[in-house]
Protein backbone atom coordinates (compact mmCIF):
# COMPACT_ATOMS: atom_id res chain seq x y z
CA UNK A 1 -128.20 -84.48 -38.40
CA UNK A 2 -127.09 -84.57 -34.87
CA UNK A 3 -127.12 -80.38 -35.00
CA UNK A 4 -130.62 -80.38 -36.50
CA UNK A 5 -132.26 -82.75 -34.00
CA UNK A 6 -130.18 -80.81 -31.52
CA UNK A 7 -131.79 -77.11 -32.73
CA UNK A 8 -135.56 -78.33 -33.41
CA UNK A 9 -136.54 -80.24 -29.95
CA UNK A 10 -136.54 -77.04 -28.17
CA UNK A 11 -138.98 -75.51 -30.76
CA UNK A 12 -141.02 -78.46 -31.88
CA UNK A 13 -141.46 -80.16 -28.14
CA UNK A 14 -141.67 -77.16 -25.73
CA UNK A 15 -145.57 -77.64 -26.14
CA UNK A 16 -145.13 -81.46 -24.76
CA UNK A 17 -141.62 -80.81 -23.03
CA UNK A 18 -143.08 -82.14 -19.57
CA UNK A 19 -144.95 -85.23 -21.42
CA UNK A 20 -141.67 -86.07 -23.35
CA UNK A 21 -139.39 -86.01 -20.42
CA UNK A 22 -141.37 -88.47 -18.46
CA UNK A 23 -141.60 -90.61 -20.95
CA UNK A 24 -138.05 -90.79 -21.92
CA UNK A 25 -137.04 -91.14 -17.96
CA UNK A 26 -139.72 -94.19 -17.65
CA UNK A 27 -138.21 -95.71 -21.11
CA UNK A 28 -134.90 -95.19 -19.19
CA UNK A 29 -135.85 -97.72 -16.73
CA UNK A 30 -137.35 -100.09 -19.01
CA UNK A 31 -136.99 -103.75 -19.12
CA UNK A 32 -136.37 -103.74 -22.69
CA UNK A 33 -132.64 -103.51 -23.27
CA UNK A 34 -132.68 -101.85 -26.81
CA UNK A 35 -134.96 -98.96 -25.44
CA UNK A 36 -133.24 -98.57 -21.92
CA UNK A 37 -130.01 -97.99 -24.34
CA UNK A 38 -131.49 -95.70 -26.27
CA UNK A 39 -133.30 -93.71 -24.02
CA UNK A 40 -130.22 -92.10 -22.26
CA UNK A 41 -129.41 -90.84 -25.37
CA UNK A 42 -132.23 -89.13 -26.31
CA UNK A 43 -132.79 -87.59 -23.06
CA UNK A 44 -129.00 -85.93 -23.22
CA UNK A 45 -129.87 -84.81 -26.59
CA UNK A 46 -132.96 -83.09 -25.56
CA UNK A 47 -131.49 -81.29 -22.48
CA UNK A 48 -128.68 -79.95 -24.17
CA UNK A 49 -130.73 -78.33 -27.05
CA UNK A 50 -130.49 -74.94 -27.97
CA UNK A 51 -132.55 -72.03 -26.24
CA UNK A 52 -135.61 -71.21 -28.44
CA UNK A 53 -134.64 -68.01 -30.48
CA UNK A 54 -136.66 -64.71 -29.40
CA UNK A 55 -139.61 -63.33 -32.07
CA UNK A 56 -141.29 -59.68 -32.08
CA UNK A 57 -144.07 -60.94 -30.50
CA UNK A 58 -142.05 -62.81 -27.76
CA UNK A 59 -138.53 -61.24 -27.43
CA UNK A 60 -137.47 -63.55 -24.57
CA UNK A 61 -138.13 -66.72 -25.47
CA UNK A 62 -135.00 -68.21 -24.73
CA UNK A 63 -135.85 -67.86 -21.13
CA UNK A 64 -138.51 -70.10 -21.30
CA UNK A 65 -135.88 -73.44 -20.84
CA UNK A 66 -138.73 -76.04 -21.92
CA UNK A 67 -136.57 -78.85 -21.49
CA UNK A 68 -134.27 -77.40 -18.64
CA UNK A 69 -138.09 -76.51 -16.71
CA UNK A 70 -139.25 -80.71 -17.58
CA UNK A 71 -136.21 -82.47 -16.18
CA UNK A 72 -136.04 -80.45 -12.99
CA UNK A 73 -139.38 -82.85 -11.23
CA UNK A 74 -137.36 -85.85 -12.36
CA UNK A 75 -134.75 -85.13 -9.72
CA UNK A 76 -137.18 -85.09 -6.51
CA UNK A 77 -136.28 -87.32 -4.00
CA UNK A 78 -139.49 -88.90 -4.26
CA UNK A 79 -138.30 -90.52 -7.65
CA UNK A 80 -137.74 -93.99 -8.82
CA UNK A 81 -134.28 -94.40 -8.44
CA UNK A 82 -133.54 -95.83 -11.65
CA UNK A 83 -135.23 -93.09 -12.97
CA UNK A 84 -133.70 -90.63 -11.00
CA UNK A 85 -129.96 -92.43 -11.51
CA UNK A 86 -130.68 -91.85 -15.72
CA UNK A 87 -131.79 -88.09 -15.02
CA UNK A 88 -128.61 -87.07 -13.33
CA UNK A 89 -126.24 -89.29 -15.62
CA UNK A 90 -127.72 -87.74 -19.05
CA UNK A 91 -129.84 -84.91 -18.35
CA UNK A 92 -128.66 -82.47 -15.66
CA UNK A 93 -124.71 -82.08 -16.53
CA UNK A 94 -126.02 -81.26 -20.79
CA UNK A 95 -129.03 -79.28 -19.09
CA UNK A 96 -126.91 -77.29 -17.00
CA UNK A 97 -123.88 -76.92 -19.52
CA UNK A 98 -125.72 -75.86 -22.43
CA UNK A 99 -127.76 -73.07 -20.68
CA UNK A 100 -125.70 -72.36 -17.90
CA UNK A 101 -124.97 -68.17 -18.91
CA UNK A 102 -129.16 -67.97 -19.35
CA UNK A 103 -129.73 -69.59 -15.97
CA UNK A 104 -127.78 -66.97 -14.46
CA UNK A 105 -128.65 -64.14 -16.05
CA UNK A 106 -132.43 -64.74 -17.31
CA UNK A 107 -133.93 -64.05 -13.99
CA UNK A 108 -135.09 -64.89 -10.35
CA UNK A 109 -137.17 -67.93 -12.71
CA UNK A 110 -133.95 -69.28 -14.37
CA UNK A 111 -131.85 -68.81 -11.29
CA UNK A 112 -134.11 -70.44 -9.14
CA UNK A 113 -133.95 -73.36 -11.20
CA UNK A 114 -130.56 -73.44 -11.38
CA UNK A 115 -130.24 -73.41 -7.75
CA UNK A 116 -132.64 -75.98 -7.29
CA UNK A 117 -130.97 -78.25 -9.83
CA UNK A 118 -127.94 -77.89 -7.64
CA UNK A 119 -129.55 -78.59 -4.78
CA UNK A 120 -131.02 -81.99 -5.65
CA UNK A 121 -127.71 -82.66 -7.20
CA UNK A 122 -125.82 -82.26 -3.95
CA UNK A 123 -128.65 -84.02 -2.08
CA UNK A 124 -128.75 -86.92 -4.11
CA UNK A 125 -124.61 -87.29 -2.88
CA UNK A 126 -126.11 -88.64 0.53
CA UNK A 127 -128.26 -91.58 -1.21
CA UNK A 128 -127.87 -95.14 -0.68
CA UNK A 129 -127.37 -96.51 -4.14
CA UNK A 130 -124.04 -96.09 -5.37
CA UNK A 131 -125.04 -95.66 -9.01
CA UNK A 132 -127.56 -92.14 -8.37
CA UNK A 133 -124.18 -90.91 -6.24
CA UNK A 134 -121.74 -91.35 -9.01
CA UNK A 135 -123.92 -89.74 -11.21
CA UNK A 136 -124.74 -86.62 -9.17
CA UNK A 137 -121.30 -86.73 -8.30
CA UNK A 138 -120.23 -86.00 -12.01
CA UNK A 139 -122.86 -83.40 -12.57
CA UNK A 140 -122.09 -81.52 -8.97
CA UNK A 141 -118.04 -81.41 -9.83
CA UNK A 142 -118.79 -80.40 -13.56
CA UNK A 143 -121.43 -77.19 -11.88
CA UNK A 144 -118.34 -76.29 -9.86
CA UNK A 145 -116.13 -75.73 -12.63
CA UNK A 146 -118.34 -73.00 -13.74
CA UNK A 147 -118.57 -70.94 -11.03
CA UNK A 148 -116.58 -68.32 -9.67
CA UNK A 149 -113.77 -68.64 -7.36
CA UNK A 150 -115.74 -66.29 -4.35
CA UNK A 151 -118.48 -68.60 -4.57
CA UNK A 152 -116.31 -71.53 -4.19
CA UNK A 153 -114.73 -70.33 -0.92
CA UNK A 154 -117.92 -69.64 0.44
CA UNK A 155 -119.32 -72.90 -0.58
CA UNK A 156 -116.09 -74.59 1.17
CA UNK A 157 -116.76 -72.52 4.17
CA UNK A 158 -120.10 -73.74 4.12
CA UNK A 159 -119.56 -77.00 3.21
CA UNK A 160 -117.21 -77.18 6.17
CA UNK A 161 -119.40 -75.66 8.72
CA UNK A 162 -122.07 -78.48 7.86
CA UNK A 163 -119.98 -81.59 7.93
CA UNK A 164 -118.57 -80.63 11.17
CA UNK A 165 -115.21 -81.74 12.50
CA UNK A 166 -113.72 -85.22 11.41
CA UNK A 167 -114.89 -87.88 13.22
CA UNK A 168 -112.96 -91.18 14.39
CA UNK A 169 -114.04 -95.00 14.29
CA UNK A 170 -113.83 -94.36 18.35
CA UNK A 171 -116.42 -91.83 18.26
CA UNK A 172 -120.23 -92.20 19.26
CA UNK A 173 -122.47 -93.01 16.92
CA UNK A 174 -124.73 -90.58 15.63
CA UNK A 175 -128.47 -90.01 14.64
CA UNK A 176 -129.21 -91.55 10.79
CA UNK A 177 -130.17 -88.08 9.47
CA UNK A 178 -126.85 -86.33 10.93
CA UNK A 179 -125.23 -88.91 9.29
CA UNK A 180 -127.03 -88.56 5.93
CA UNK A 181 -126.03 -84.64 6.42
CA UNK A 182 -122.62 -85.24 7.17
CA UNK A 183 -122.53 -87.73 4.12
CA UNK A 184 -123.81 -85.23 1.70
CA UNK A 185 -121.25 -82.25 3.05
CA UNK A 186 -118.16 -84.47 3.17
CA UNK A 187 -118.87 -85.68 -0.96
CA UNK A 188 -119.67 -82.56 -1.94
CA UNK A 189 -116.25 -81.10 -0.67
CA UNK A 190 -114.88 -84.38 -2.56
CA UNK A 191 -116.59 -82.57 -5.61
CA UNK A 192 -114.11 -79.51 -5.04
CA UNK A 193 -111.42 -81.29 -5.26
CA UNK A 194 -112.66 -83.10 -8.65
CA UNK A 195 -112.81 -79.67 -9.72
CA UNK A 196 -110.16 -78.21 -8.55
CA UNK A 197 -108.04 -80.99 -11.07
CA UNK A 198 -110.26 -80.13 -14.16
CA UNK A 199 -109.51 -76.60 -13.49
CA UNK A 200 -106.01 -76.96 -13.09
CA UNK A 201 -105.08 -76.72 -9.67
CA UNK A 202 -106.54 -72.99 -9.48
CA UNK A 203 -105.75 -71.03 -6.21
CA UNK A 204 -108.27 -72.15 -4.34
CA UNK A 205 -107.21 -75.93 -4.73
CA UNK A 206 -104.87 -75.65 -1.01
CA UNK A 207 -108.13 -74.71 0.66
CA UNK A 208 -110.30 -77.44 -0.83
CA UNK A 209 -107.68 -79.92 0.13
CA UNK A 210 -106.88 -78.75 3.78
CA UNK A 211 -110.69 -78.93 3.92
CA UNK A 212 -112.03 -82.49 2.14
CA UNK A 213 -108.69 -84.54 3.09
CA UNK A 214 -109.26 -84.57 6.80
CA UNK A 215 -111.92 -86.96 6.22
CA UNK A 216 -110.10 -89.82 4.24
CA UNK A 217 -109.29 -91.46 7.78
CA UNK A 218 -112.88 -90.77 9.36
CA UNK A 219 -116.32 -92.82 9.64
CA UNK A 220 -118.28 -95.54 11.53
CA UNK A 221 -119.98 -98.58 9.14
CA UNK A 222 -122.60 -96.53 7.15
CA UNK A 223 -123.29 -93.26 5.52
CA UNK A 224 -119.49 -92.03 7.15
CA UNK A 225 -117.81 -94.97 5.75
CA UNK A 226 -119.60 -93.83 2.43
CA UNK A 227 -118.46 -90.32 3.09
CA UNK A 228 -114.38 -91.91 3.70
CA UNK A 229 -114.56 -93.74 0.36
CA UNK A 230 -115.59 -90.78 -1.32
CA UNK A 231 -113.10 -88.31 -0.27
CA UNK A 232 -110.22 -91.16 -0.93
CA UNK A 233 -111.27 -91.68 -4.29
CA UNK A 234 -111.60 -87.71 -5.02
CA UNK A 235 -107.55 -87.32 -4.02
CA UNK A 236 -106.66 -90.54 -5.91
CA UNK A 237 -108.29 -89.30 -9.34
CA UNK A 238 -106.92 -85.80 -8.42
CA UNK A 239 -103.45 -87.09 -8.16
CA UNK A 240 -103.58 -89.75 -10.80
CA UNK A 241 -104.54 -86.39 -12.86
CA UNK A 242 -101.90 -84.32 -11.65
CA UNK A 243 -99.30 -87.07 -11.81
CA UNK A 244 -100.12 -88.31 -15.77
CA UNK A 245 -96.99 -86.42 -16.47
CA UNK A 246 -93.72 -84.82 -14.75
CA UNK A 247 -94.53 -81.18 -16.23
CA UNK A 248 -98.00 -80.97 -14.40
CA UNK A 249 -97.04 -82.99 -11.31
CA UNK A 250 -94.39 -80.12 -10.64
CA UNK A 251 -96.55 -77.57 -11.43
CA UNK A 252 -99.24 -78.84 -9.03
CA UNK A 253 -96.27 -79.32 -6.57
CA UNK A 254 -95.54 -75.60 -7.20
CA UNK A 255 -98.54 -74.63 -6.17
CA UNK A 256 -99.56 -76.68 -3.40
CA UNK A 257 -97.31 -76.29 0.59
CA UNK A 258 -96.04 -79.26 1.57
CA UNK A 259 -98.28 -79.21 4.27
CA UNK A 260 -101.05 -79.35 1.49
CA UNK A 261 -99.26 -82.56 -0.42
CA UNK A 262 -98.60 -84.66 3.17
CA UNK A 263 -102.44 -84.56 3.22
CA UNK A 264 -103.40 -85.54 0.16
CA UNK A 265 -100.52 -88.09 0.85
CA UNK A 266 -101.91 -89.25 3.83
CA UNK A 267 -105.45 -89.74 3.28
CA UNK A 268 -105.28 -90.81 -0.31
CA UNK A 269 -106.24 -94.54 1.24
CA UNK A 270 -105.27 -97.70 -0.90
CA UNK A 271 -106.84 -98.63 -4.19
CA UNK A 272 -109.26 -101.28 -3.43
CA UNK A 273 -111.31 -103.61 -6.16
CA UNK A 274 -113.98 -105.07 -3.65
CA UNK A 275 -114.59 -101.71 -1.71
């Protein structure tokens, strides 16, 4: 049943796709409980549906992306964040994941989408409430595991060059939207390393950590202090990961310098309940 539903949204609601998804994001962030619980779930469902097949008279049809196409407005900044919170947590990561080789390869249209899914996915890292974070935090690191290890570098490079060199508690304080900026750079690198541990510790894990782990003992009160918390919780889950048992904690050892692990030993921070 779950396969049918799955297979027919994308044919029977790509006439009301936009309609539908804006309902389902304002049930989402109802009062009712039953229909904010339920809500979630349909939304996932409907994102990750299956392209549209082709016919004679329209041979690319799975391009079209109905429901891929309605959920991308939901993720404007302009959005009400509980709205916005529910279309990261169960739309973008099934969106992306389901139709992530036809947003590559089905044209500038589907690849501009995909890019601007990313985007507001990586923006949304340098919001306030903690809740839309997490959520775009799970959907950037899951995006990264998909890509190619050349893009990562370059996105690390990037990354790098935006956040700008660690800052200390000593240092001046700085304008709100540098800070927001900074935020936003510093949690996506955090995503790297989230992704580096679902991939395995791949080769390009050393760089991501000589790169994010610098900023575990950074920040003023604020966005920076956000941007600490985020890269010490990225190294704990990637070492509580790596160290689940002895045969992958040696391999990770293997592959990391020691220079590499003294980092992530250093500016792993302490587990905190009230942080």
């Amino acid at each position: 049943l779950h396969s049918s539903l799955n297979r027919m949204s994308s044919h029977h609601l790509q006439a009301s796709a936009d309609d539908w998804m804006q309902f389902i994001a304002a049930a989402a962030a109802h009062g009712d409980f039953e229909l904010r619980a339920i809500a979630p779930h349909a939304m996932s469902l409907c994102c990750c549906a299956h392209p549209v097949s082709p016919t004679l008279e329209e041979p690319k049809r799975w391009s079209k992306l109905p429901m891929v196409r309605a959920l991308q407005p939901l993720l404007c900044e302009g959005a009400i964040e509980k709205e916005l919170e529910k279309a990261f947590s169960a739309g973008l990561k099934p969106a992306i994941a389901a139709n992530f080789f036809i947003l590559l390869t089905g044209g500038d249209g589907s690849s501009g989408l995909y890019g601007a899914m990313s985007l507001a996915a990586e923006r949304a890292l340098g919001l306030a409430k903690p809740e839309i974070r997490t959520a775009a935090r799970s959907s950037v690191a899951s995006f990264l595991t998909l890509e190619a290890e050349a893009e990562l570098v370059v996105k690390l490079k990037n990354l790098k060059a935006l956040a700008g060199p660690a800052r200390k508690a000593t240092d001046a304080a700085v304008e709100a939207d540098e800070a927001v900026t900074f935020c936003r750079a510093v949690s996506a690198m955090a995503c790297l390393l989230l992704a580096a541990a679902d991939c395995g510790v791949p080769r390009w894990s050393g760089q991501a950590i000589q790169a994010v782990a610098p900023y575990g003992k950074t920040g003023r009160p604020g966005m920076q202090e956000l941007a600490r918390k985020e890269v010490q919780s990225a190294i704990q889950a990637f070492l509580k990961l790596q160290q689940s048992s002895q045969t992958s904690w040696t391999e990770c050892q293997q592959k990391l310098t020691a220079t590499q692990l003294d980092l992530l030993n250093d500016n792993k921070g302490k587990l905190s309940y009230f942080s």
